[in-house]
N, C-alpha and C. Protein backbone atom coordinates (compact mmCIF):
# COMPACT_ATOMS: atom_id res chain seq x y z
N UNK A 1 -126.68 -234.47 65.82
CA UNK A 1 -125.91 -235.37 66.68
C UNK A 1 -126.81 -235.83 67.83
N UNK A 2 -126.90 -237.04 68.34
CA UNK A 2 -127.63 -237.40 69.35
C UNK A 2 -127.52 -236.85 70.77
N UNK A 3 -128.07 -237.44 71.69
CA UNK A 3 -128.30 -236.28 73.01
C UNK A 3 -127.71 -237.19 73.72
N UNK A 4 -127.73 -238.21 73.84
CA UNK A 4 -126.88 -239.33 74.59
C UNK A 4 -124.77 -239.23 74.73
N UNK A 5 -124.67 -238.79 73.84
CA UNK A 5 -123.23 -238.64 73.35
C UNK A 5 -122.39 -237.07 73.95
N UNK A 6 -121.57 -236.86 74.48
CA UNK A 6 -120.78 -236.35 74.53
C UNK A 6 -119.61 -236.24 74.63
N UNK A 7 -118.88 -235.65 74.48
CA UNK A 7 -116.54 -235.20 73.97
C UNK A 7 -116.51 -234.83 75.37
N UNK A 8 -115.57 -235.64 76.34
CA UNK A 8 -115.50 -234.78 77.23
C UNK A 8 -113.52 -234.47 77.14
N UNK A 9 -113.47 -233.47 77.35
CA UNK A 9 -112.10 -232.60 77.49
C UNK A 9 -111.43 -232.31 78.80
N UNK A 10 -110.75 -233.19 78.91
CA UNK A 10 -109.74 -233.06 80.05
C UNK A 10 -108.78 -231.99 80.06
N UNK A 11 -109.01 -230.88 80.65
CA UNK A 11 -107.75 -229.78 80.62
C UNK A 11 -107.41 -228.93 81.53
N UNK A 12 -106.13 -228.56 81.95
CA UNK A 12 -105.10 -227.88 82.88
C UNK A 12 -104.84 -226.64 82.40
N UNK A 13 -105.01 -225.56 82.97
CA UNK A 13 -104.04 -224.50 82.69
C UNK A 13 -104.13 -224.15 81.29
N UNK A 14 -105.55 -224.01 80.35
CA UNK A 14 -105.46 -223.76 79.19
C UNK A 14 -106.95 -223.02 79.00
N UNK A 15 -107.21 -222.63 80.09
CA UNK A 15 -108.84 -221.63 80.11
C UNK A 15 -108.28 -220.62 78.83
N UNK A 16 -109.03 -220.40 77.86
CA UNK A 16 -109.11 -219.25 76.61
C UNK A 16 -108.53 -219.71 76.28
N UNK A 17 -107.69 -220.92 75.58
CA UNK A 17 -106.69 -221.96 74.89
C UNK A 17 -106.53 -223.17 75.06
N UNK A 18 -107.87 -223.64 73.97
CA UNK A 18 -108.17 -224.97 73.78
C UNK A 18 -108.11 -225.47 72.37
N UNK A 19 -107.77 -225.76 71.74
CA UNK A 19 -107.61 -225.89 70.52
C UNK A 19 -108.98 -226.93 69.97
N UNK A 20 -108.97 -227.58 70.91
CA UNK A 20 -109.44 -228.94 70.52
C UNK A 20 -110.90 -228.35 70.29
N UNK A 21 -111.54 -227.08 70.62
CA UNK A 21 -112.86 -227.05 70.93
C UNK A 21 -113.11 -225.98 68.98
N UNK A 22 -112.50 -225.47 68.95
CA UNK A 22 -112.35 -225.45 67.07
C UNK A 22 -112.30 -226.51 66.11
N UNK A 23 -111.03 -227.46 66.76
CA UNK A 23 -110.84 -228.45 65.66
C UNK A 23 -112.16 -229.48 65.62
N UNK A 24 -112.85 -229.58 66.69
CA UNK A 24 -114.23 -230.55 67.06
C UNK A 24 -114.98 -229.33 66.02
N UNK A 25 -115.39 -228.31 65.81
CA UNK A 25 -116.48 -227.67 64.69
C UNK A 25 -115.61 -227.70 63.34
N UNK A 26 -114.33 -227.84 63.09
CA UNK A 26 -113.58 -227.72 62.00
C UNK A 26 -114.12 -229.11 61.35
N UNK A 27 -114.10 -230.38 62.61
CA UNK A 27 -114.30 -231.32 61.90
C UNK A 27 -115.69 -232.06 61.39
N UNK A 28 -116.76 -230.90 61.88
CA UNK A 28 -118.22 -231.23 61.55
C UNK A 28 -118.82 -231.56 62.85
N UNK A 29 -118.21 -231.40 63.88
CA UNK A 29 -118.67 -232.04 64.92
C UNK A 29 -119.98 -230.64 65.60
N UNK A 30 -121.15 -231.66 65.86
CA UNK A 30 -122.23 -230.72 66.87
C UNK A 30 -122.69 -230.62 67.67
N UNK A 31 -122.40 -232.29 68.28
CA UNK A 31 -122.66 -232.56 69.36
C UNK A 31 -122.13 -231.60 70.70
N UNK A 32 -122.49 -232.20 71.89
CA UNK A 32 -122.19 -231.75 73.06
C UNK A 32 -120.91 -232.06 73.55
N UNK A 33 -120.25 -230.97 74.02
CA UNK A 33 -118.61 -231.32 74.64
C UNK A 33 -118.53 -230.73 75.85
N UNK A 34 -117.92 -230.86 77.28
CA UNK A 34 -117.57 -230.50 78.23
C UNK A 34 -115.98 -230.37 78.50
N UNK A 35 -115.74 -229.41 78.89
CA UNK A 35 -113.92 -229.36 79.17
C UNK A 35 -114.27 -229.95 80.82
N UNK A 36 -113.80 -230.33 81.34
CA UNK A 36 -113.50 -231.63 82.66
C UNK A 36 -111.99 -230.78 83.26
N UNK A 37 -112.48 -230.11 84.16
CA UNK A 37 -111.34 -229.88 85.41
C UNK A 37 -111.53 -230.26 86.88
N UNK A 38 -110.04 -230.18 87.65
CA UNK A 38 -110.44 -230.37 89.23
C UNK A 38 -110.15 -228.67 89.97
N UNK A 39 -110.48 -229.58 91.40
CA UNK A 39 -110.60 -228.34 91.73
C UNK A 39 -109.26 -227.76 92.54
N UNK A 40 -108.01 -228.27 91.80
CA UNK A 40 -106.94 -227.68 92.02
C UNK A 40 -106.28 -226.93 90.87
N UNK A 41 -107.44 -226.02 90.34
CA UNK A 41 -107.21 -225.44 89.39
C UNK A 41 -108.25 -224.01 89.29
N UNK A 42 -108.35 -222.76 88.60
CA UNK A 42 -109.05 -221.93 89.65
C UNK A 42 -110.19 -221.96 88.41
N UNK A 43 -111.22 -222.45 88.86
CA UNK A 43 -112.48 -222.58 87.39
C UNK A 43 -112.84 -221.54 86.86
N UNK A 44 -112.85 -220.05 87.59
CA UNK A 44 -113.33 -219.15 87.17
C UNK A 44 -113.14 -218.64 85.24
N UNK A 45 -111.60 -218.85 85.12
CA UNK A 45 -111.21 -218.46 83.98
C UNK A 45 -111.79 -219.05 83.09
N UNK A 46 -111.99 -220.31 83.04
CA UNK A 46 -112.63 -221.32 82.38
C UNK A 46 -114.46 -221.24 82.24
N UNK A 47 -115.22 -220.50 83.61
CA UNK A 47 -116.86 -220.09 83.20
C UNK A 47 -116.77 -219.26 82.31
N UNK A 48 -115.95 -218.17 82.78
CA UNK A 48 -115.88 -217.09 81.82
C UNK A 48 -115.64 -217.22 80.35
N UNK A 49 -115.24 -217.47 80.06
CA UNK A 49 -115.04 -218.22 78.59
C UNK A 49 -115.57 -218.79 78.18
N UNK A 50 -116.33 -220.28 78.73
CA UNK A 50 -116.88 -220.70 77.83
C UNK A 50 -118.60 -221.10 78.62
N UNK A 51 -118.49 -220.40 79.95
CA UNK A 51 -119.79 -220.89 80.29
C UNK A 51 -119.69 -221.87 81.15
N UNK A 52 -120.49 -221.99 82.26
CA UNK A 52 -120.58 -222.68 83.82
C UNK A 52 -120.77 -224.08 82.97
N UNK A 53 -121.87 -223.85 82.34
CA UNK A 53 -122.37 -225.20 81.38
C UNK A 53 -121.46 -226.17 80.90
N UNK A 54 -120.51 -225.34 80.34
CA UNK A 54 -119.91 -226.28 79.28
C UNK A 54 -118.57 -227.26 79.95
N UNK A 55 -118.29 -226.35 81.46
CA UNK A 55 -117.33 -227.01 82.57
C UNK A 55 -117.84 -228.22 83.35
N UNK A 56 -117.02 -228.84 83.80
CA UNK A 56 -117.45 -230.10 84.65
C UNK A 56 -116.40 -230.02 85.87
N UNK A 57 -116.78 -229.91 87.19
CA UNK A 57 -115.56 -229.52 87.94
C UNK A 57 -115.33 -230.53 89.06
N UNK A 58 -114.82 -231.34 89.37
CA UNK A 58 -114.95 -232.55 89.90
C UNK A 58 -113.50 -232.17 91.28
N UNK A 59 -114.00 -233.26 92.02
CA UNK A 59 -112.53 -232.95 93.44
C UNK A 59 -111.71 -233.56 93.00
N UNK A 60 -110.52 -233.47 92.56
CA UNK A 60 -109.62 -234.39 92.79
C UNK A 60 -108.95 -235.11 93.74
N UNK A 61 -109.67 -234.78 95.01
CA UNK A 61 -108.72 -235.59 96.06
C UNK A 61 -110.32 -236.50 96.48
N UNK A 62 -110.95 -237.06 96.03
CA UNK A 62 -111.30 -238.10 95.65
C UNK A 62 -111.25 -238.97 95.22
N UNK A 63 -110.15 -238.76 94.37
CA UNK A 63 -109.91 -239.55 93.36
C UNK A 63 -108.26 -240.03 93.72
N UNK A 64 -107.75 -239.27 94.11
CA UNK A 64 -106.06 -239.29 94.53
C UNK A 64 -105.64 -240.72 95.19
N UNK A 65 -106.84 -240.86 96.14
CA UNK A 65 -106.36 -242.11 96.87
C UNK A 65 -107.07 -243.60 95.97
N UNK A 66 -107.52 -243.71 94.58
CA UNK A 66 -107.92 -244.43 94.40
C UNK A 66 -106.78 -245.25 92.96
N UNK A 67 -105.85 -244.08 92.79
CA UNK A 67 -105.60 -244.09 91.73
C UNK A 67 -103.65 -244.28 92.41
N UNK A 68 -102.96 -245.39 91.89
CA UNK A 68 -101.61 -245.83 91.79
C UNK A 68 -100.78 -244.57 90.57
N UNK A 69 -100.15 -243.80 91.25
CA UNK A 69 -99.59 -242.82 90.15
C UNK A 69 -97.94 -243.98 89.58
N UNK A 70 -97.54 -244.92 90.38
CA UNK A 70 -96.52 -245.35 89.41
C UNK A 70 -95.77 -244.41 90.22
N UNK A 71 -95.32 -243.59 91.53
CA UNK A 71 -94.35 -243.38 91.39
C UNK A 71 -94.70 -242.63 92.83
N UNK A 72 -93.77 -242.58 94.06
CA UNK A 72 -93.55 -241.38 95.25
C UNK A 72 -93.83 -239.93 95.25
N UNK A 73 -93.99 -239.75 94.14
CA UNK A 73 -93.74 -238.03 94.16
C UNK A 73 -95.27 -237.15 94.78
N UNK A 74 -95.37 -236.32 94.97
CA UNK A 74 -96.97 -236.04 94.76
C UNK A 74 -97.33 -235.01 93.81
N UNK A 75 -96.69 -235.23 92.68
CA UNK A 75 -97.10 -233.87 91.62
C UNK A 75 -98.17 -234.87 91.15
N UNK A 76 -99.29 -233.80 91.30
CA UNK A 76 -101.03 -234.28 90.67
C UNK A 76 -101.10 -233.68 89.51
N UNK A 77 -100.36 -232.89 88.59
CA UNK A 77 -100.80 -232.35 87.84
C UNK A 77 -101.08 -233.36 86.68
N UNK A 78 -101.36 -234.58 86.26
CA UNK A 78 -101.91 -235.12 85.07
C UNK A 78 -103.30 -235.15 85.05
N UNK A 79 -104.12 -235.88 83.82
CA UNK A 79 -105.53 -236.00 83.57
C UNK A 79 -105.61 -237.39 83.86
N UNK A 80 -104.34 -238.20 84.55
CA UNK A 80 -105.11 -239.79 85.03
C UNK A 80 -106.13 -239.42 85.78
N UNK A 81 -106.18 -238.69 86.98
CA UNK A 81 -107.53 -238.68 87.70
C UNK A 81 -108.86 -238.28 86.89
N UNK A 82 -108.74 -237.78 85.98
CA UNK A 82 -109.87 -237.37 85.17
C UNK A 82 -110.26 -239.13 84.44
N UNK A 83 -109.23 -239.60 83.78
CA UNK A 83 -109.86 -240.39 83.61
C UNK A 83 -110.06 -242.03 83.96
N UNK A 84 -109.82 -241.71 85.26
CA UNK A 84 -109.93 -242.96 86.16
C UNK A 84 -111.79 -242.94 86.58
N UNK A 85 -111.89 -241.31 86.83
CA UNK A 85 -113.37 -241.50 86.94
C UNK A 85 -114.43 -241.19 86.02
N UNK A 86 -113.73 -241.20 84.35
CA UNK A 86 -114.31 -240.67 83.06
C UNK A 86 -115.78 -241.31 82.79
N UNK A 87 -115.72 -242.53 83.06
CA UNK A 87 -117.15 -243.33 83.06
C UNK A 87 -118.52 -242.35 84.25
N UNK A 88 -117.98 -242.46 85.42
CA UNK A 88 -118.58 -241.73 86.16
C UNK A 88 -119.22 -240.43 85.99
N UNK A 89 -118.26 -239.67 85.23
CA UNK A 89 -118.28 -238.22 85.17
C UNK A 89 -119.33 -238.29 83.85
N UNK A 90 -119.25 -239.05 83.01
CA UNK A 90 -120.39 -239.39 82.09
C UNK A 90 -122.08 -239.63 82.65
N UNK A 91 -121.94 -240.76 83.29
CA UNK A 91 -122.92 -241.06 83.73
C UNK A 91 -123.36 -240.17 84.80
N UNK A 92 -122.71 -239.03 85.25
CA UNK A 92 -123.36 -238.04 86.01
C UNK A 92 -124.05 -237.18 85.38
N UNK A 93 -123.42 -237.01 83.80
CA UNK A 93 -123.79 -235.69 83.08
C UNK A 93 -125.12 -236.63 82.37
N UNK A 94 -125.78 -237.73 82.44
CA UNK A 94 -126.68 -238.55 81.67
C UNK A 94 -126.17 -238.79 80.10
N UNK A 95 -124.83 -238.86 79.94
CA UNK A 95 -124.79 -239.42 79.05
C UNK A 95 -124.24 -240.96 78.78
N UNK A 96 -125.10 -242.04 77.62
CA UNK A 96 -124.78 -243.70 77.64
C UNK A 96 -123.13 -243.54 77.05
N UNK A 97 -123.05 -242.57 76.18
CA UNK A 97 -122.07 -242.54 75.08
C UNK A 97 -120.45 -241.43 75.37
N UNK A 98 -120.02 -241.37 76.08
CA UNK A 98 -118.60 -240.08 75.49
C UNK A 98 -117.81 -240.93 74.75
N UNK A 99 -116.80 -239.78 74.41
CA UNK A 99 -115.17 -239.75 73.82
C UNK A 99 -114.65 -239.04 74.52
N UNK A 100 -113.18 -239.45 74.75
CA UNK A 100 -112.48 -237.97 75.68
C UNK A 100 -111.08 -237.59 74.49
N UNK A 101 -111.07 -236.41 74.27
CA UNK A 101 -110.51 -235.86 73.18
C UNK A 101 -109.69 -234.62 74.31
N UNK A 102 -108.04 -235.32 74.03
CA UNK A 102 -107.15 -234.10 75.37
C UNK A 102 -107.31 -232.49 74.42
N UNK A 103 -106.93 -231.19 75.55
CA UNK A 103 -107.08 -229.92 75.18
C UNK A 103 -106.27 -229.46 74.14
N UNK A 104 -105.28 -230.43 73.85
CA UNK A 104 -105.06 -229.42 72.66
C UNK A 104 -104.92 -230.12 71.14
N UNK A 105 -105.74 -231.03 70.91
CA UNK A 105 -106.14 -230.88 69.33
C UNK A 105 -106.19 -230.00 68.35
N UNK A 106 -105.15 -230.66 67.27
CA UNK A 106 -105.28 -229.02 66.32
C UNK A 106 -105.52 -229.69 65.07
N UNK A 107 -105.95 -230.76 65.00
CA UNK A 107 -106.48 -232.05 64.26
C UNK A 107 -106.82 -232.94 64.11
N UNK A 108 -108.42 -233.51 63.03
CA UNK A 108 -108.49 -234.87 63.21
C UNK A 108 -108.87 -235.71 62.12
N UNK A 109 -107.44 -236.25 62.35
CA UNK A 109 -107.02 -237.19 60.43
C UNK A 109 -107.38 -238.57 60.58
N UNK A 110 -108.11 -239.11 59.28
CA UNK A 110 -108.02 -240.67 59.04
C UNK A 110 -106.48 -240.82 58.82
N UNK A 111 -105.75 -241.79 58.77
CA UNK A 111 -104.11 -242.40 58.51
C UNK A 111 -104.20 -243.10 57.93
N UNK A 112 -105.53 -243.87 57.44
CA UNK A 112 -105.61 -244.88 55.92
C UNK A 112 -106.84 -244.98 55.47
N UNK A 113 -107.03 -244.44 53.70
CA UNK A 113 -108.11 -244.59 53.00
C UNK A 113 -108.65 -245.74 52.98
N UNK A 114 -110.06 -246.07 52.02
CA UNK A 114 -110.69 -247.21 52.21
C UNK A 114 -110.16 -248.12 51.44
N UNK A 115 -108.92 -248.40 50.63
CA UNK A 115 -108.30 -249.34 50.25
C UNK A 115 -107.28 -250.02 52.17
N UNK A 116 -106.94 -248.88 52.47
CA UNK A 116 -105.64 -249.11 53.80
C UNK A 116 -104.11 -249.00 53.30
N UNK A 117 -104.18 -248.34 52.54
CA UNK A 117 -103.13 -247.26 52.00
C UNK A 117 -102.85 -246.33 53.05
N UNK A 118 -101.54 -245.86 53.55
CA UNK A 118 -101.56 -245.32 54.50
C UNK A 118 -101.29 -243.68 53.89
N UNK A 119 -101.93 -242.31 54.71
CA UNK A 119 -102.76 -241.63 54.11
C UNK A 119 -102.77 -240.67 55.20
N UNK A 120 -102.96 -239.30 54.99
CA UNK A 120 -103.27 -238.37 56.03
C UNK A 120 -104.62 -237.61 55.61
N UNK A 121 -105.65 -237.73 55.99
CA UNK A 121 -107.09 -237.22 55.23
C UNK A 121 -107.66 -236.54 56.53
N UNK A 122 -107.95 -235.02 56.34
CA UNK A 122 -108.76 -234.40 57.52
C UNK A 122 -110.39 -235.48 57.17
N UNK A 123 -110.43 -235.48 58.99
CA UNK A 123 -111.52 -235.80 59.32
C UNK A 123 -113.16 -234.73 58.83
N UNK A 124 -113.54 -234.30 58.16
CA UNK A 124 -115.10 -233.79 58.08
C UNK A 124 -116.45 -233.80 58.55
N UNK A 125 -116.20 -235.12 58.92
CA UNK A 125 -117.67 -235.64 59.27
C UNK A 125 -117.87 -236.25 60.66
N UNK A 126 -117.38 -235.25 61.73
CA UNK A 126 -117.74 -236.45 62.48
C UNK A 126 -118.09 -236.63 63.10
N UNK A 127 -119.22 -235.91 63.02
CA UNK A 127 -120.83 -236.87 63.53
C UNK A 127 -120.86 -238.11 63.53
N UNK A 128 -120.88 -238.54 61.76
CA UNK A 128 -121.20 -239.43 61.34
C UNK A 128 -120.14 -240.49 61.61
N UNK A 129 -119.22 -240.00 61.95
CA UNK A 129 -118.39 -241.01 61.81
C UNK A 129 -118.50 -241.56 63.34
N UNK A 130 -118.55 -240.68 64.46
CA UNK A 130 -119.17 -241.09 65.99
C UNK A 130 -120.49 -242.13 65.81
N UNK A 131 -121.44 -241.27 65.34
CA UNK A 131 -122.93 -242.39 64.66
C UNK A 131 -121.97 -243.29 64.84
N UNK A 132 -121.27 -244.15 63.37
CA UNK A 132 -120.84 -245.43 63.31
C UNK A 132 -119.89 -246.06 64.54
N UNK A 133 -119.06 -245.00 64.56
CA UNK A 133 -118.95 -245.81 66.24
C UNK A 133 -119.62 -246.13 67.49
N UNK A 134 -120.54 -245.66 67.73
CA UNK A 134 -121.54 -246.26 68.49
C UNK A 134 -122.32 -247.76 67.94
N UNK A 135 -122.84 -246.73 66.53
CA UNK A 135 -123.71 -248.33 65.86
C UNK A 135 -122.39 -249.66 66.26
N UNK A 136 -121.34 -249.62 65.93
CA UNK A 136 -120.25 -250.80 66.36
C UNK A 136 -120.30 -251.02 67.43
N UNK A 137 -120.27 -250.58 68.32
CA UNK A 137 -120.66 -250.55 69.97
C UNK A 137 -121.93 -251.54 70.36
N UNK A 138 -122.95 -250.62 69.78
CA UNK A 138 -124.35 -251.59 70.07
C UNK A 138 -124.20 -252.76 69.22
N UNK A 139 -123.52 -252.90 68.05
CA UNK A 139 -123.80 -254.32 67.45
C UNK A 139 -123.36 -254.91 67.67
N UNK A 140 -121.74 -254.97 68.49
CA UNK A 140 -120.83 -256.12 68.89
C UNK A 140 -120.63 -256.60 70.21
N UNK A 141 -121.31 -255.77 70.84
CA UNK A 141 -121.59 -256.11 71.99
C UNK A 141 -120.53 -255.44 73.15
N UNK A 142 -119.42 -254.69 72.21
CA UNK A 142 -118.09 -254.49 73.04
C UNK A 142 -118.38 -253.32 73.98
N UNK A 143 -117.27 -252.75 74.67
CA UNK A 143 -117.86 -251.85 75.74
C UNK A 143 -116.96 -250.41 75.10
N UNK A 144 -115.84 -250.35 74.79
CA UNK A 144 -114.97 -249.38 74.43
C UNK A 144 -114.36 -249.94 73.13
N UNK A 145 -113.92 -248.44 72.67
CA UNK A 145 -113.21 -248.34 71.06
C UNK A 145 -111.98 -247.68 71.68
N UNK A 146 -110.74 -247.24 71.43
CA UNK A 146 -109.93 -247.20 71.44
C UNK A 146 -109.67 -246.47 69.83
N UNK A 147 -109.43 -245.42 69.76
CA UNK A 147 -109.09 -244.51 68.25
C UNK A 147 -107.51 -243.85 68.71
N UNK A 148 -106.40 -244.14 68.30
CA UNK A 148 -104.73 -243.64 68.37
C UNK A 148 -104.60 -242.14 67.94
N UNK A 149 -103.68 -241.75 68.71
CA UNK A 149 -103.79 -240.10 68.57
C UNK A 149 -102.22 -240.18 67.40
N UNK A 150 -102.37 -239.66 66.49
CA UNK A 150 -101.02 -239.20 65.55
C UNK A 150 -99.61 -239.63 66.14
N UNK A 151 -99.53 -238.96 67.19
CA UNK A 151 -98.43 -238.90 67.88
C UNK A 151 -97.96 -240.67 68.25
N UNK A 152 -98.78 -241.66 68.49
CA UNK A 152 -98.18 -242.69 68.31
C UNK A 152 -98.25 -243.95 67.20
N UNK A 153 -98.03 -243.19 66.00
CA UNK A 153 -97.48 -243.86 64.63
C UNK A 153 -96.35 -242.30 64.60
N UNK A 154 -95.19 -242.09 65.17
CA UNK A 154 -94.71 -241.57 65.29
C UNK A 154 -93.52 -242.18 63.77
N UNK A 155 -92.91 -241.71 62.87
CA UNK A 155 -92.46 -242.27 62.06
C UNK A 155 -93.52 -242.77 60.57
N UNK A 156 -94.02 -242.16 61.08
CA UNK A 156 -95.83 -242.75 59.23
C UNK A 156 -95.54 -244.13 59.04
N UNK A 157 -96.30 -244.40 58.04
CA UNK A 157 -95.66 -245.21 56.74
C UNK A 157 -94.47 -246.47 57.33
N UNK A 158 -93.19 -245.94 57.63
CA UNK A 158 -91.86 -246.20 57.16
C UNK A 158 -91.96 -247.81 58.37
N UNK A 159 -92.80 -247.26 59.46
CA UNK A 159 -92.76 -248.05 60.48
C UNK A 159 -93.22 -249.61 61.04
N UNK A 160 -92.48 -250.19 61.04
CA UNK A 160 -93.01 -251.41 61.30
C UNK A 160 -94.09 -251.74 61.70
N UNK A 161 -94.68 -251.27 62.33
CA UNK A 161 -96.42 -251.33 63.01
C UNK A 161 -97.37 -250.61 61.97
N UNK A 162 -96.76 -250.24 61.32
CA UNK A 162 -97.65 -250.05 59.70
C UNK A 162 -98.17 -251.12 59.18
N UNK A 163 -99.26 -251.73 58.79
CA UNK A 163 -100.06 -252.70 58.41
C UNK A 163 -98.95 -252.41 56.90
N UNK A 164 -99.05 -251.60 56.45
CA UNK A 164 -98.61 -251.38 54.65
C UNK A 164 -97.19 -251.32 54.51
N UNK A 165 -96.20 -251.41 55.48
CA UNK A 165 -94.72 -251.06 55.59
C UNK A 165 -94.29 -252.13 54.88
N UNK A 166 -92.92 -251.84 54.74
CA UNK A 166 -91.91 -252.75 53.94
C UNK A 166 -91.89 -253.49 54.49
N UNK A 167 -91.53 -252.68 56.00
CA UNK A 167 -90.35 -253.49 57.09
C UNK A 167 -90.42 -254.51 57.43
């Protein structure tokens, strides 16, 4: 896997319970990944486990006043602040390339074979399959990919926003 590229992992309250950091070697993956916390959260649990290295620990009240939560309240507990400054937090760690993949992945499926048959196929490869998303990146000139998490084709198949549906 290249050295430029890294998964970074946004996560709360899940030090020794990450799912996502299995399902990333389940799915061939070798590259470099960082779990991404603030510091209204207590990091220790999180070195211990997996290593000072592999954490990224950023302020969140840096970020608090930059970011419109949509609403009065002041519960901070989401990962918008993580990824309001996700570009940043990249380009601090020297990498051109991330993905941010949330903490608890417990899978990662294609939803349509190479006809576009709609389809549930574990992911294997995906290195290679990152490779090609980058190579798309550098060839089109675009800046971001956008890949849908399961959870919104909620309904498979049956659903109107199915390219292959009846409906």
């Amino acid at each position: 896997m290249r050295d430029d590229f890294c998964i970074l992992i946004p996560s709360y309250n899940r030090a020794g319970n990450i799912p996502t950091i299995k399902t990333l070697k389940k799915a061939g993956y070798t590259g470099d990944w960082k779990i991404v916390i603030d510091n209204e959260e207590d990091k220790e649990p999180y070195y211990s486990e997996y290593g000072e290295d592999k954490v990224y620990y950023f302020d969140k009240e840096e970020v608090v006043d930059k970011v419109d939560r949509i609403d009065n309240f002041d519960d901070r507990n989401a990962n918008m602040y993580f990824r309001n400054i996700s570009f940043k937090i990249a380009e601090e760690l020297e990498y051109k390339y991330f993905a941010m993949f949330d903490d608890d992945y417990t899978q990662i499926r294609y939803r349509f074979n190479k006809n576009l048959n709609y389809t549930s196929i574990p992911l294997e490869d995906l290195d290679t399959f990152i490779e090609e998303e980058i190579k798309f990146l550098e060839e089109s000139g675009i800046e971001t990919i956008t890949i849908a998490q399961g959870g919104d084709f909620i309904g498979g198949k049956e659903k109107p926003t199915c390219p292959r549906s009846k409906n």
